[in-house]
N, C-alpha and C. Protein backbone atom coordinates (compact mmCIF):
# COMPACT_ATOMS: atom_id res chain seq x y z
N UNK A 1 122.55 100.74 90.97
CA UNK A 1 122.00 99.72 91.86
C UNK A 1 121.22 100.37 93.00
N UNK A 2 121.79 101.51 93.49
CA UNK A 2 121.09 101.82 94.44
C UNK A 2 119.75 102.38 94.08
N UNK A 3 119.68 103.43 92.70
CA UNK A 3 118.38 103.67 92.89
C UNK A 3 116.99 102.78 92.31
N UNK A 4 118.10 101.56 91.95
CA UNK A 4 117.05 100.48 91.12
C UNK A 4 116.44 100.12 93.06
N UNK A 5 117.18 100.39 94.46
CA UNK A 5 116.81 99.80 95.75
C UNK A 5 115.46 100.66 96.27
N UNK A 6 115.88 102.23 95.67
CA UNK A 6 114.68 103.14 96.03
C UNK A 6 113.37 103.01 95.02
N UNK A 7 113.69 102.67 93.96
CA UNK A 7 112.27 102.39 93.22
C UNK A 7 111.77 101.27 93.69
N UNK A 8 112.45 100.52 93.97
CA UNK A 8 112.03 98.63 94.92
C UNK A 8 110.87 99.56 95.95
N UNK A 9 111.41 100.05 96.52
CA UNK A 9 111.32 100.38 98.01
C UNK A 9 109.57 101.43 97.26
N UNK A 10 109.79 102.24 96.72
CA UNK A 10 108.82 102.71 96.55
C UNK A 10 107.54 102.08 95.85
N UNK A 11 107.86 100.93 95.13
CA UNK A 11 106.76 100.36 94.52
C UNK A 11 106.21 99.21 95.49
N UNK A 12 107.00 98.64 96.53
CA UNK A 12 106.27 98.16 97.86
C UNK A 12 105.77 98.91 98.52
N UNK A 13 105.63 99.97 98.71
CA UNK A 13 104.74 101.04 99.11
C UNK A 13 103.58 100.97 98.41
N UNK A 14 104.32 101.39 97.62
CA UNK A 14 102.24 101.45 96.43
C UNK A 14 102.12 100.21 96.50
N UNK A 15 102.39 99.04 96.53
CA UNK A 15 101.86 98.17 96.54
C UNK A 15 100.98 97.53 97.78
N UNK A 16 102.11 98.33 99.09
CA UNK A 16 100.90 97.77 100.69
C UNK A 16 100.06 98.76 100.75
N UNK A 17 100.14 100.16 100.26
CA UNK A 17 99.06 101.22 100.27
C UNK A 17 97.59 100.81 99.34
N UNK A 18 98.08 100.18 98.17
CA UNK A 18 97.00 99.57 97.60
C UNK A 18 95.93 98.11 98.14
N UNK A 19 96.62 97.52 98.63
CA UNK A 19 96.29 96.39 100.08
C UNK A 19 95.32 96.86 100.80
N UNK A 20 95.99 98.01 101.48
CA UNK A 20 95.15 97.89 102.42
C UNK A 20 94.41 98.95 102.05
N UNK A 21 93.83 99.97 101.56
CA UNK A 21 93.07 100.35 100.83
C UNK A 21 92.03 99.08 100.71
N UNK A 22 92.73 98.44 99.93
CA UNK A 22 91.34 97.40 99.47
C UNK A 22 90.75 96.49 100.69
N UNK A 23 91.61 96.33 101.34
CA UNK A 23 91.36 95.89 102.79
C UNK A 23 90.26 96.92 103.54
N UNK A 24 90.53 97.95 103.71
CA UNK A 24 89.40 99.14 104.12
C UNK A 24 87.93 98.73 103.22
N UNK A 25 88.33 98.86 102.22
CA UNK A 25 86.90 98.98 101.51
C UNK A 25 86.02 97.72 101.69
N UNK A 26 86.70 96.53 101.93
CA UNK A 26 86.23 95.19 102.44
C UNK A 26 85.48 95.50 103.57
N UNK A 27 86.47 96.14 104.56
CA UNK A 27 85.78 96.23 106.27
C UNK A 27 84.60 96.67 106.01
N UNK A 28 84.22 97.61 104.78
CA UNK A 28 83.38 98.90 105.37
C UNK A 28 82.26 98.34 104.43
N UNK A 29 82.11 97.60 103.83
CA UNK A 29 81.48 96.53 103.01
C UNK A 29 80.35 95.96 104.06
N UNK A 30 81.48 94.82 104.57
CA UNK A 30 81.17 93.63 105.78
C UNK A 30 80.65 94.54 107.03
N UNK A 31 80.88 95.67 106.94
CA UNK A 31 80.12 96.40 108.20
C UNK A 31 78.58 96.65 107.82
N UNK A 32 78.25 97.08 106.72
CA UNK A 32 77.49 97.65 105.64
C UNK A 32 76.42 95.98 105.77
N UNK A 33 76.57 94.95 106.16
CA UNK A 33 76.07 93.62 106.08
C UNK A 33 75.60 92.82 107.01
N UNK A 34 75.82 93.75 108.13
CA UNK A 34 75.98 93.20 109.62
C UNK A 34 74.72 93.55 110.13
N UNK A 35 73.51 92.71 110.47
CA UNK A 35 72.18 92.77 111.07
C UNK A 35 72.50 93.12 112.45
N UNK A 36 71.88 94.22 112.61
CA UNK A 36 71.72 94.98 114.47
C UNK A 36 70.24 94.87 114.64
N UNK A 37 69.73 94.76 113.69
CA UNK A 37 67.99 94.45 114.29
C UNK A 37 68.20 92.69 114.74
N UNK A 38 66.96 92.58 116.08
CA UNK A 38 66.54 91.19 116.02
C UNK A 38 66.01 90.63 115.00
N UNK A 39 66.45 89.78 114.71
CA UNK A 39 66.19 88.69 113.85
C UNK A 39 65.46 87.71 114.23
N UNK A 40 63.92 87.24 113.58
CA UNK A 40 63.32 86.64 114.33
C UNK A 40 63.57 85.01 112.79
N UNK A 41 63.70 84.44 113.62
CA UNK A 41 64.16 83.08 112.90
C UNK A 41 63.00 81.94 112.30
N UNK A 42 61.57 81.84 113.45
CA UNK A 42 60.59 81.31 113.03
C UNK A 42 59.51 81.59 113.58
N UNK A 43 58.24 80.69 113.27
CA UNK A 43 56.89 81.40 113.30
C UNK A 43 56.86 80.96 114.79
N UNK A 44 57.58 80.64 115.69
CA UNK A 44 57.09 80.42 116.92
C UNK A 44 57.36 81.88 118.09
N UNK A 45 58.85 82.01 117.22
CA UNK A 45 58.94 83.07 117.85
C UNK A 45 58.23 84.82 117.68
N UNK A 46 57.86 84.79 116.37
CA UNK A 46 57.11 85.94 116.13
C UNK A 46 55.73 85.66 116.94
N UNK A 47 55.42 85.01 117.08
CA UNK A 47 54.25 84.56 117.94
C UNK A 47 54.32 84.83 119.44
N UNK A 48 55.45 84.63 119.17
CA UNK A 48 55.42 84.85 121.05
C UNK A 48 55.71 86.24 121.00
N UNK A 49 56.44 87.11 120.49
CA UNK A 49 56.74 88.90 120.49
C UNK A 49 55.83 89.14 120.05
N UNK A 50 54.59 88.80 119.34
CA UNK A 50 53.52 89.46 119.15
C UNK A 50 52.02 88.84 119.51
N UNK A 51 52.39 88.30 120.99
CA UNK A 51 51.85 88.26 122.30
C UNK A 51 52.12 89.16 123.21
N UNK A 52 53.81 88.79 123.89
CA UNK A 52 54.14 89.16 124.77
C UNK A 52 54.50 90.88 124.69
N UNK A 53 54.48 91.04 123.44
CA UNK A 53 54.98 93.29 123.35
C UNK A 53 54.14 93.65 123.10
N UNK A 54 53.27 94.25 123.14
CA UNK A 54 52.67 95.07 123.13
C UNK A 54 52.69 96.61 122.25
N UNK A 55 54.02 97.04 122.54
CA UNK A 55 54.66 97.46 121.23
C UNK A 55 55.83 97.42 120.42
N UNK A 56 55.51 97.44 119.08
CA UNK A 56 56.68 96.56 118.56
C UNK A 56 56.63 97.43 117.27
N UNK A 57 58.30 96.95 116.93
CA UNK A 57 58.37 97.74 115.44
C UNK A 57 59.02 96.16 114.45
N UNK A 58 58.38 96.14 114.18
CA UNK A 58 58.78 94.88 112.50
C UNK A 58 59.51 95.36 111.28
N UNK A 59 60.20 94.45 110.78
CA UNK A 59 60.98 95.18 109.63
C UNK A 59 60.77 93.50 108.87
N UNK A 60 59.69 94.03 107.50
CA UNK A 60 59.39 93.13 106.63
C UNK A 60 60.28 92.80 105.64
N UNK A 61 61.04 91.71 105.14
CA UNK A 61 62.01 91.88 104.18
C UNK A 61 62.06 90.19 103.58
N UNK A 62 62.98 90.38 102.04
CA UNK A 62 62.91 89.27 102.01
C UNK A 62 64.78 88.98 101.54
N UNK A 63 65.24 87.64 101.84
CA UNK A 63 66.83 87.58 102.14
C UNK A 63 67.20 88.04 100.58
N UNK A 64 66.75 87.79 99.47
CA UNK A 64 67.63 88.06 98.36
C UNK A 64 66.81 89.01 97.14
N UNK A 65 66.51 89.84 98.33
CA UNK A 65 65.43 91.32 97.66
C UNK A 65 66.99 92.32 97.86
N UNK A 66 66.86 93.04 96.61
CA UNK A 66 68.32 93.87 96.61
C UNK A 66 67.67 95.12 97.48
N UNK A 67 66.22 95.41 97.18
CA UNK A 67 66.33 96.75 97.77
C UNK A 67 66.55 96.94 99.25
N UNK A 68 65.87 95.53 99.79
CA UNK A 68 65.68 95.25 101.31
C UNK A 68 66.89 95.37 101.41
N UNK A 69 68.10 94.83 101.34
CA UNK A 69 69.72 94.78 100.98
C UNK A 69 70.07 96.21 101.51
N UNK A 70 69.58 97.16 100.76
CA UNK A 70 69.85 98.40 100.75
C UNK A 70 69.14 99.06 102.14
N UNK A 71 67.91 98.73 102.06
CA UNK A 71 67.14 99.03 103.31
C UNK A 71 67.72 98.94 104.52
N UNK A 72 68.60 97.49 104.96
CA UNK A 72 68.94 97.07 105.93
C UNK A 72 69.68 98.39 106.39
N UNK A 73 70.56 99.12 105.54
CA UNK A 73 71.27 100.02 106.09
C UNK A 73 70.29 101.24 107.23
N UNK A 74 69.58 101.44 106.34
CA UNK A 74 68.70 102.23 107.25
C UNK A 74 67.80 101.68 108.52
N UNK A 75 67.75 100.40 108.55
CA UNK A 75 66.90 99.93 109.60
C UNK A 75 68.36 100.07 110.81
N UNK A 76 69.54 99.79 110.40
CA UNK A 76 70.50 99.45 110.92
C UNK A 76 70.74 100.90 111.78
N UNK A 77 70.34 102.01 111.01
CA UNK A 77 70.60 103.40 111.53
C UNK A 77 69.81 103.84 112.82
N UNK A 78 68.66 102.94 112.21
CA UNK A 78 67.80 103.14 113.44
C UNK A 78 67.84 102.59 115.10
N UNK A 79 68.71 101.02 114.93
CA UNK A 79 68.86 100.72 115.86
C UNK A 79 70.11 101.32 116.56
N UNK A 80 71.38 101.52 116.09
CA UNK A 80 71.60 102.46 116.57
C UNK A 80 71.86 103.87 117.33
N UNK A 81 70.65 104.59 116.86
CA UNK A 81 70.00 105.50 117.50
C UNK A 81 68.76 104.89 118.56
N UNK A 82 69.07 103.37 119.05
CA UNK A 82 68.13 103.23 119.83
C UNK A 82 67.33 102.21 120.02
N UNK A 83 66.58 101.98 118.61
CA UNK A 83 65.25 101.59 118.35
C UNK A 83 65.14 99.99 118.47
N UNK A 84 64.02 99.28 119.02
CA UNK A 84 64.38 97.63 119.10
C UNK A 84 63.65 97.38 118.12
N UNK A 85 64.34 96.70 117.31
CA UNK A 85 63.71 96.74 115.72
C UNK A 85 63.54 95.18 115.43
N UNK A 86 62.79 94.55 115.30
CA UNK A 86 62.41 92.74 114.87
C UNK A 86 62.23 92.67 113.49
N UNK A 87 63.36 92.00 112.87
CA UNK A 87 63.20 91.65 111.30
C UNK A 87 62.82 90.31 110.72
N UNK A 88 61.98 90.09 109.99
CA UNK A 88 61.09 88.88 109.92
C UNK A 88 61.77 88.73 108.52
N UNK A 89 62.08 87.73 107.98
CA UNK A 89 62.34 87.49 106.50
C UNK A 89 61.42 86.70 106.13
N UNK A 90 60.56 87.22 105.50
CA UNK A 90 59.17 86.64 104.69
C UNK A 90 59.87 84.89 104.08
N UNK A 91 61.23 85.23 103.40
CA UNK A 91 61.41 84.24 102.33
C UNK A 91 62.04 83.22 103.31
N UNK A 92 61.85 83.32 104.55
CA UNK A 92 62.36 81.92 105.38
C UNK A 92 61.51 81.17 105.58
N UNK A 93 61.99 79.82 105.63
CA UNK A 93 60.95 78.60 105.28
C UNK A 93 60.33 78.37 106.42
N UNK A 94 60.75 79.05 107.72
CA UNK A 94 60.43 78.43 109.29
C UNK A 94 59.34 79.47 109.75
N UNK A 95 59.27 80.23 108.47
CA UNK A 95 58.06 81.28 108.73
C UNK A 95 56.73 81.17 108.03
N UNK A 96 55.61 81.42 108.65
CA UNK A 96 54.28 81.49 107.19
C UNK A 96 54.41 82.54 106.84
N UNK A 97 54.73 82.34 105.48
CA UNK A 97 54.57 83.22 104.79
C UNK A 97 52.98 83.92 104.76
N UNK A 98 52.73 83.22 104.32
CA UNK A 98 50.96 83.48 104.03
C UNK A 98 50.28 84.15 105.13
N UNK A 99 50.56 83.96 105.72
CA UNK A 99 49.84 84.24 107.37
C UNK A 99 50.46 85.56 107.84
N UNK A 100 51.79 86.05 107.75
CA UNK A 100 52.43 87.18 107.96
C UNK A 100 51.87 88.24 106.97
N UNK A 101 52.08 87.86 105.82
CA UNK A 101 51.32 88.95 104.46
C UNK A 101 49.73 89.34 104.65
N UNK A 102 49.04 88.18 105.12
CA UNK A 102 47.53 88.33 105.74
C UNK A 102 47.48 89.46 106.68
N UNK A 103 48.48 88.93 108.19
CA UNK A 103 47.55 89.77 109.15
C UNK A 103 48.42 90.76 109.20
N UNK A 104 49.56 91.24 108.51
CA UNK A 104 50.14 92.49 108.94
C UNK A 104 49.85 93.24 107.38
N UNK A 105 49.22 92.49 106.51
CA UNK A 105 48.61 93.55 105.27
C UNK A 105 49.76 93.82 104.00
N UNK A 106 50.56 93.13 104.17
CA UNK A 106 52.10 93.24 102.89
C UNK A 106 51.64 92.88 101.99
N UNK A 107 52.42 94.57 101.26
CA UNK A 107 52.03 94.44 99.64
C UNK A 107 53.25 94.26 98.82
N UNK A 108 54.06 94.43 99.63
CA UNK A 108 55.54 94.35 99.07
C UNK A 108 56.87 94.41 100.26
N UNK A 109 57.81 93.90 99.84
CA UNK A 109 59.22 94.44 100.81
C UNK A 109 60.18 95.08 100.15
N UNK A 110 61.01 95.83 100.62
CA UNK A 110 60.54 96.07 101.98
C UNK A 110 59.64 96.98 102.89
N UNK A 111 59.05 95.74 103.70
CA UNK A 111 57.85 97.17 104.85
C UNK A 111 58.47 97.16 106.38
N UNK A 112 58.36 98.46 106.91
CA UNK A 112 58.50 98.62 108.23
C UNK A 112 56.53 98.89 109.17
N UNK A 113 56.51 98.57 109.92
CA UNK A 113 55.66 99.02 110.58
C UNK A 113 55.49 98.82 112.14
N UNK A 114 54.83 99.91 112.94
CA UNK A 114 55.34 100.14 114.43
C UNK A 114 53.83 99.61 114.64
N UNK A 115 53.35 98.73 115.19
CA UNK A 115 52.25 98.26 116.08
C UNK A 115 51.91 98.29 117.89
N UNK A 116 50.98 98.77 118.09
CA UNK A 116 50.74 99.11 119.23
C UNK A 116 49.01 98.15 120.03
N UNK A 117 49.16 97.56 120.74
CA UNK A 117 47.81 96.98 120.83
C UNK A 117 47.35 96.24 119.74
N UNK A 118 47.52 95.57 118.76
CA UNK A 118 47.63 94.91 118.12
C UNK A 118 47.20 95.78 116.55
N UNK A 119 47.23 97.29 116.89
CA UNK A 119 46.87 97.90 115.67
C UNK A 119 48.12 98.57 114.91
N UNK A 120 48.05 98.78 113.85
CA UNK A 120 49.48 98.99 113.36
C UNK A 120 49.29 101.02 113.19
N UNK A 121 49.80 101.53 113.72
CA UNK A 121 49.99 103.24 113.76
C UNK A 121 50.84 103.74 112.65
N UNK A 122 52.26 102.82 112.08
CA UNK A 122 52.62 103.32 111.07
C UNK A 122 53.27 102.19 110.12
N UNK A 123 52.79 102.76 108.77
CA UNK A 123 53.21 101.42 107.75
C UNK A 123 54.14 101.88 106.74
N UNK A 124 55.65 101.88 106.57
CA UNK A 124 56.23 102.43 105.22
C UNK A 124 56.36 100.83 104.42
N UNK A 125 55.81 101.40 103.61
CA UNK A 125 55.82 100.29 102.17
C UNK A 125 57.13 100.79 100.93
N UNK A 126 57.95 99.56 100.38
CA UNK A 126 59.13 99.48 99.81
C UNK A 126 60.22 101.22 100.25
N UNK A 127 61.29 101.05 99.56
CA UNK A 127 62.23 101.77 100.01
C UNK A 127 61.79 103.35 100.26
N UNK A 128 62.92 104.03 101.35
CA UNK A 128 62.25 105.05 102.08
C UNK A 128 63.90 105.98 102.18
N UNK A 129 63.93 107.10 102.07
CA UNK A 129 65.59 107.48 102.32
C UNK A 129 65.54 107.68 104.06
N UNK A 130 66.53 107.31 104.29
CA UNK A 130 66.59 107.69 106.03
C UNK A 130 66.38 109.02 106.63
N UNK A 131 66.38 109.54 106.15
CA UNK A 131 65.92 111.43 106.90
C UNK A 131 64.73 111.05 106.86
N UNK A 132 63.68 110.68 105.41
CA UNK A 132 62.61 110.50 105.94
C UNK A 132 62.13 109.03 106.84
N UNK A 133 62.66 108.07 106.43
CA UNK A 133 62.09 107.37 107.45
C UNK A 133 62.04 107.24 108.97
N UNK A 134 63.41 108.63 109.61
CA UNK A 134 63.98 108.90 110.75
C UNK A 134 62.66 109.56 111.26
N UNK A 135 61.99 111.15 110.30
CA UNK A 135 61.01 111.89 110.17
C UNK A 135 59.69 111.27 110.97
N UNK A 136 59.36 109.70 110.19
CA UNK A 136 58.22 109.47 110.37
C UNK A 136 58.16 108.48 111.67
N UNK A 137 59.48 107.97 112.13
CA UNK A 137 59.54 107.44 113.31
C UNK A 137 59.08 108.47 114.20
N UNK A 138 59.64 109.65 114.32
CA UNK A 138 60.30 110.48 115.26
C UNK A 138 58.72 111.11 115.77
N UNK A 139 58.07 111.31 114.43
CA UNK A 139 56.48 112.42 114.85
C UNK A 139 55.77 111.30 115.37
N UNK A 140 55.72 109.94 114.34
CA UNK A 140 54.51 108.56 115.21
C UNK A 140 55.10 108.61 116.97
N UNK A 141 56.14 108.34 116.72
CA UNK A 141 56.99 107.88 118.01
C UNK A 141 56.53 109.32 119.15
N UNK A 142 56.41 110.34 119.28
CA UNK A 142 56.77 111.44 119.68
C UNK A 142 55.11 112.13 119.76
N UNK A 143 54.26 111.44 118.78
CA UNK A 143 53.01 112.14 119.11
C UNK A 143 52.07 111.11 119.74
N UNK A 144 52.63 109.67 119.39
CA UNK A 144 51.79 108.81 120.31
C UNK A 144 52.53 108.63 121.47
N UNK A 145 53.75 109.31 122.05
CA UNK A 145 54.35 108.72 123.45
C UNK A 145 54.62 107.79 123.47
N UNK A 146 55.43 107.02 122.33
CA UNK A 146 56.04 105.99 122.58
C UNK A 146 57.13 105.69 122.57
N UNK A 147 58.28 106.73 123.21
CA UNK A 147 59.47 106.79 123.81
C UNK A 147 59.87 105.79 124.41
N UNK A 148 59.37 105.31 125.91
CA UNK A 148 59.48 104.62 126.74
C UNK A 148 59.46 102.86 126.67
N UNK A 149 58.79 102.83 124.94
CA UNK A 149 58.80 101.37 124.77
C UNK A 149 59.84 101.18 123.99
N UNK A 150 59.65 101.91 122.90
CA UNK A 150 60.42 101.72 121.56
C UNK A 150 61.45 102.52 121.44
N UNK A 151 62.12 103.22 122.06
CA UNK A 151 63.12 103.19 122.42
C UNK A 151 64.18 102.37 123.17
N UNK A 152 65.05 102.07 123.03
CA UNK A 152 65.91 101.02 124.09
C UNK A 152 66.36 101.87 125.49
């Protein structure tokens, strides 16, 4: 009897160790999902940030594009380290579509691009690994002096 109490005892172990295990892998999931860029919601408001900034970094995407999915992680890295990053989702209805793909030139998502004066200085088109897309922030950012904006 008793050691039928220690195998009890040990297989509720493996059993809350397996829990929460799976519980971990959930968190780190739902973290993995969590937008840190602004989110711009409709065409009124992209209108007004691309009046009122002067310089700005956009993150082109669309909600049920897997790669953008994947992307987010890296845009996510960026804000982190800083960066005020505005994410437009092409496939929202409160946005023109048509009109966003026109004047910012999208050939696909996901695109990032840093605009300055209403000209765009750097454009990455579909997926990018983060060392390099860190790379190409860091030299645009760093050879045009634009620390002081685009940075937080």
């Amino acid at each position: 009897m008793k050691n039928l109490k220690i195998g009890l005892k040990k297989y509720y172990k493996f059993i809350l160790l397996i829990c929460l295990i799976g519980l971990c892998i959930c968190c780190v999931k739902s973290i993995d999902e969590v937008i840190l860029f602004k989110k711009i919601d409709n065409q009124i408001e992209l209108e007004r940030i691309e009046k009122v900034q002067t310089k700005k970094i956009f993150y082109f995407y669309k909600s049920d594009c897997s790669v953008c999915k994947k992307y987010k992680k890296n845009i996510n890295k960026l804000v982190q380290r800083g960066l005020l990053v505005y994410g437009v989702d092409i496939s929202n209805s409160n946005i023109n579509k048509l009109e966003v793909i026109d004047r910012y030139n999208l050939n696909e998502v996901p695109t990032v691009v840093i605009i300055k004066n209403e000209k765009c200085l750097l454009k990455i088109e579909g997926y990018c690994d983060y060392s390099i897309l860190l790379k190409k922030f860091q030299i645009t950012i760093n050879f045009l002096n634009l620390n002081n904006i685009l940075w937080r």
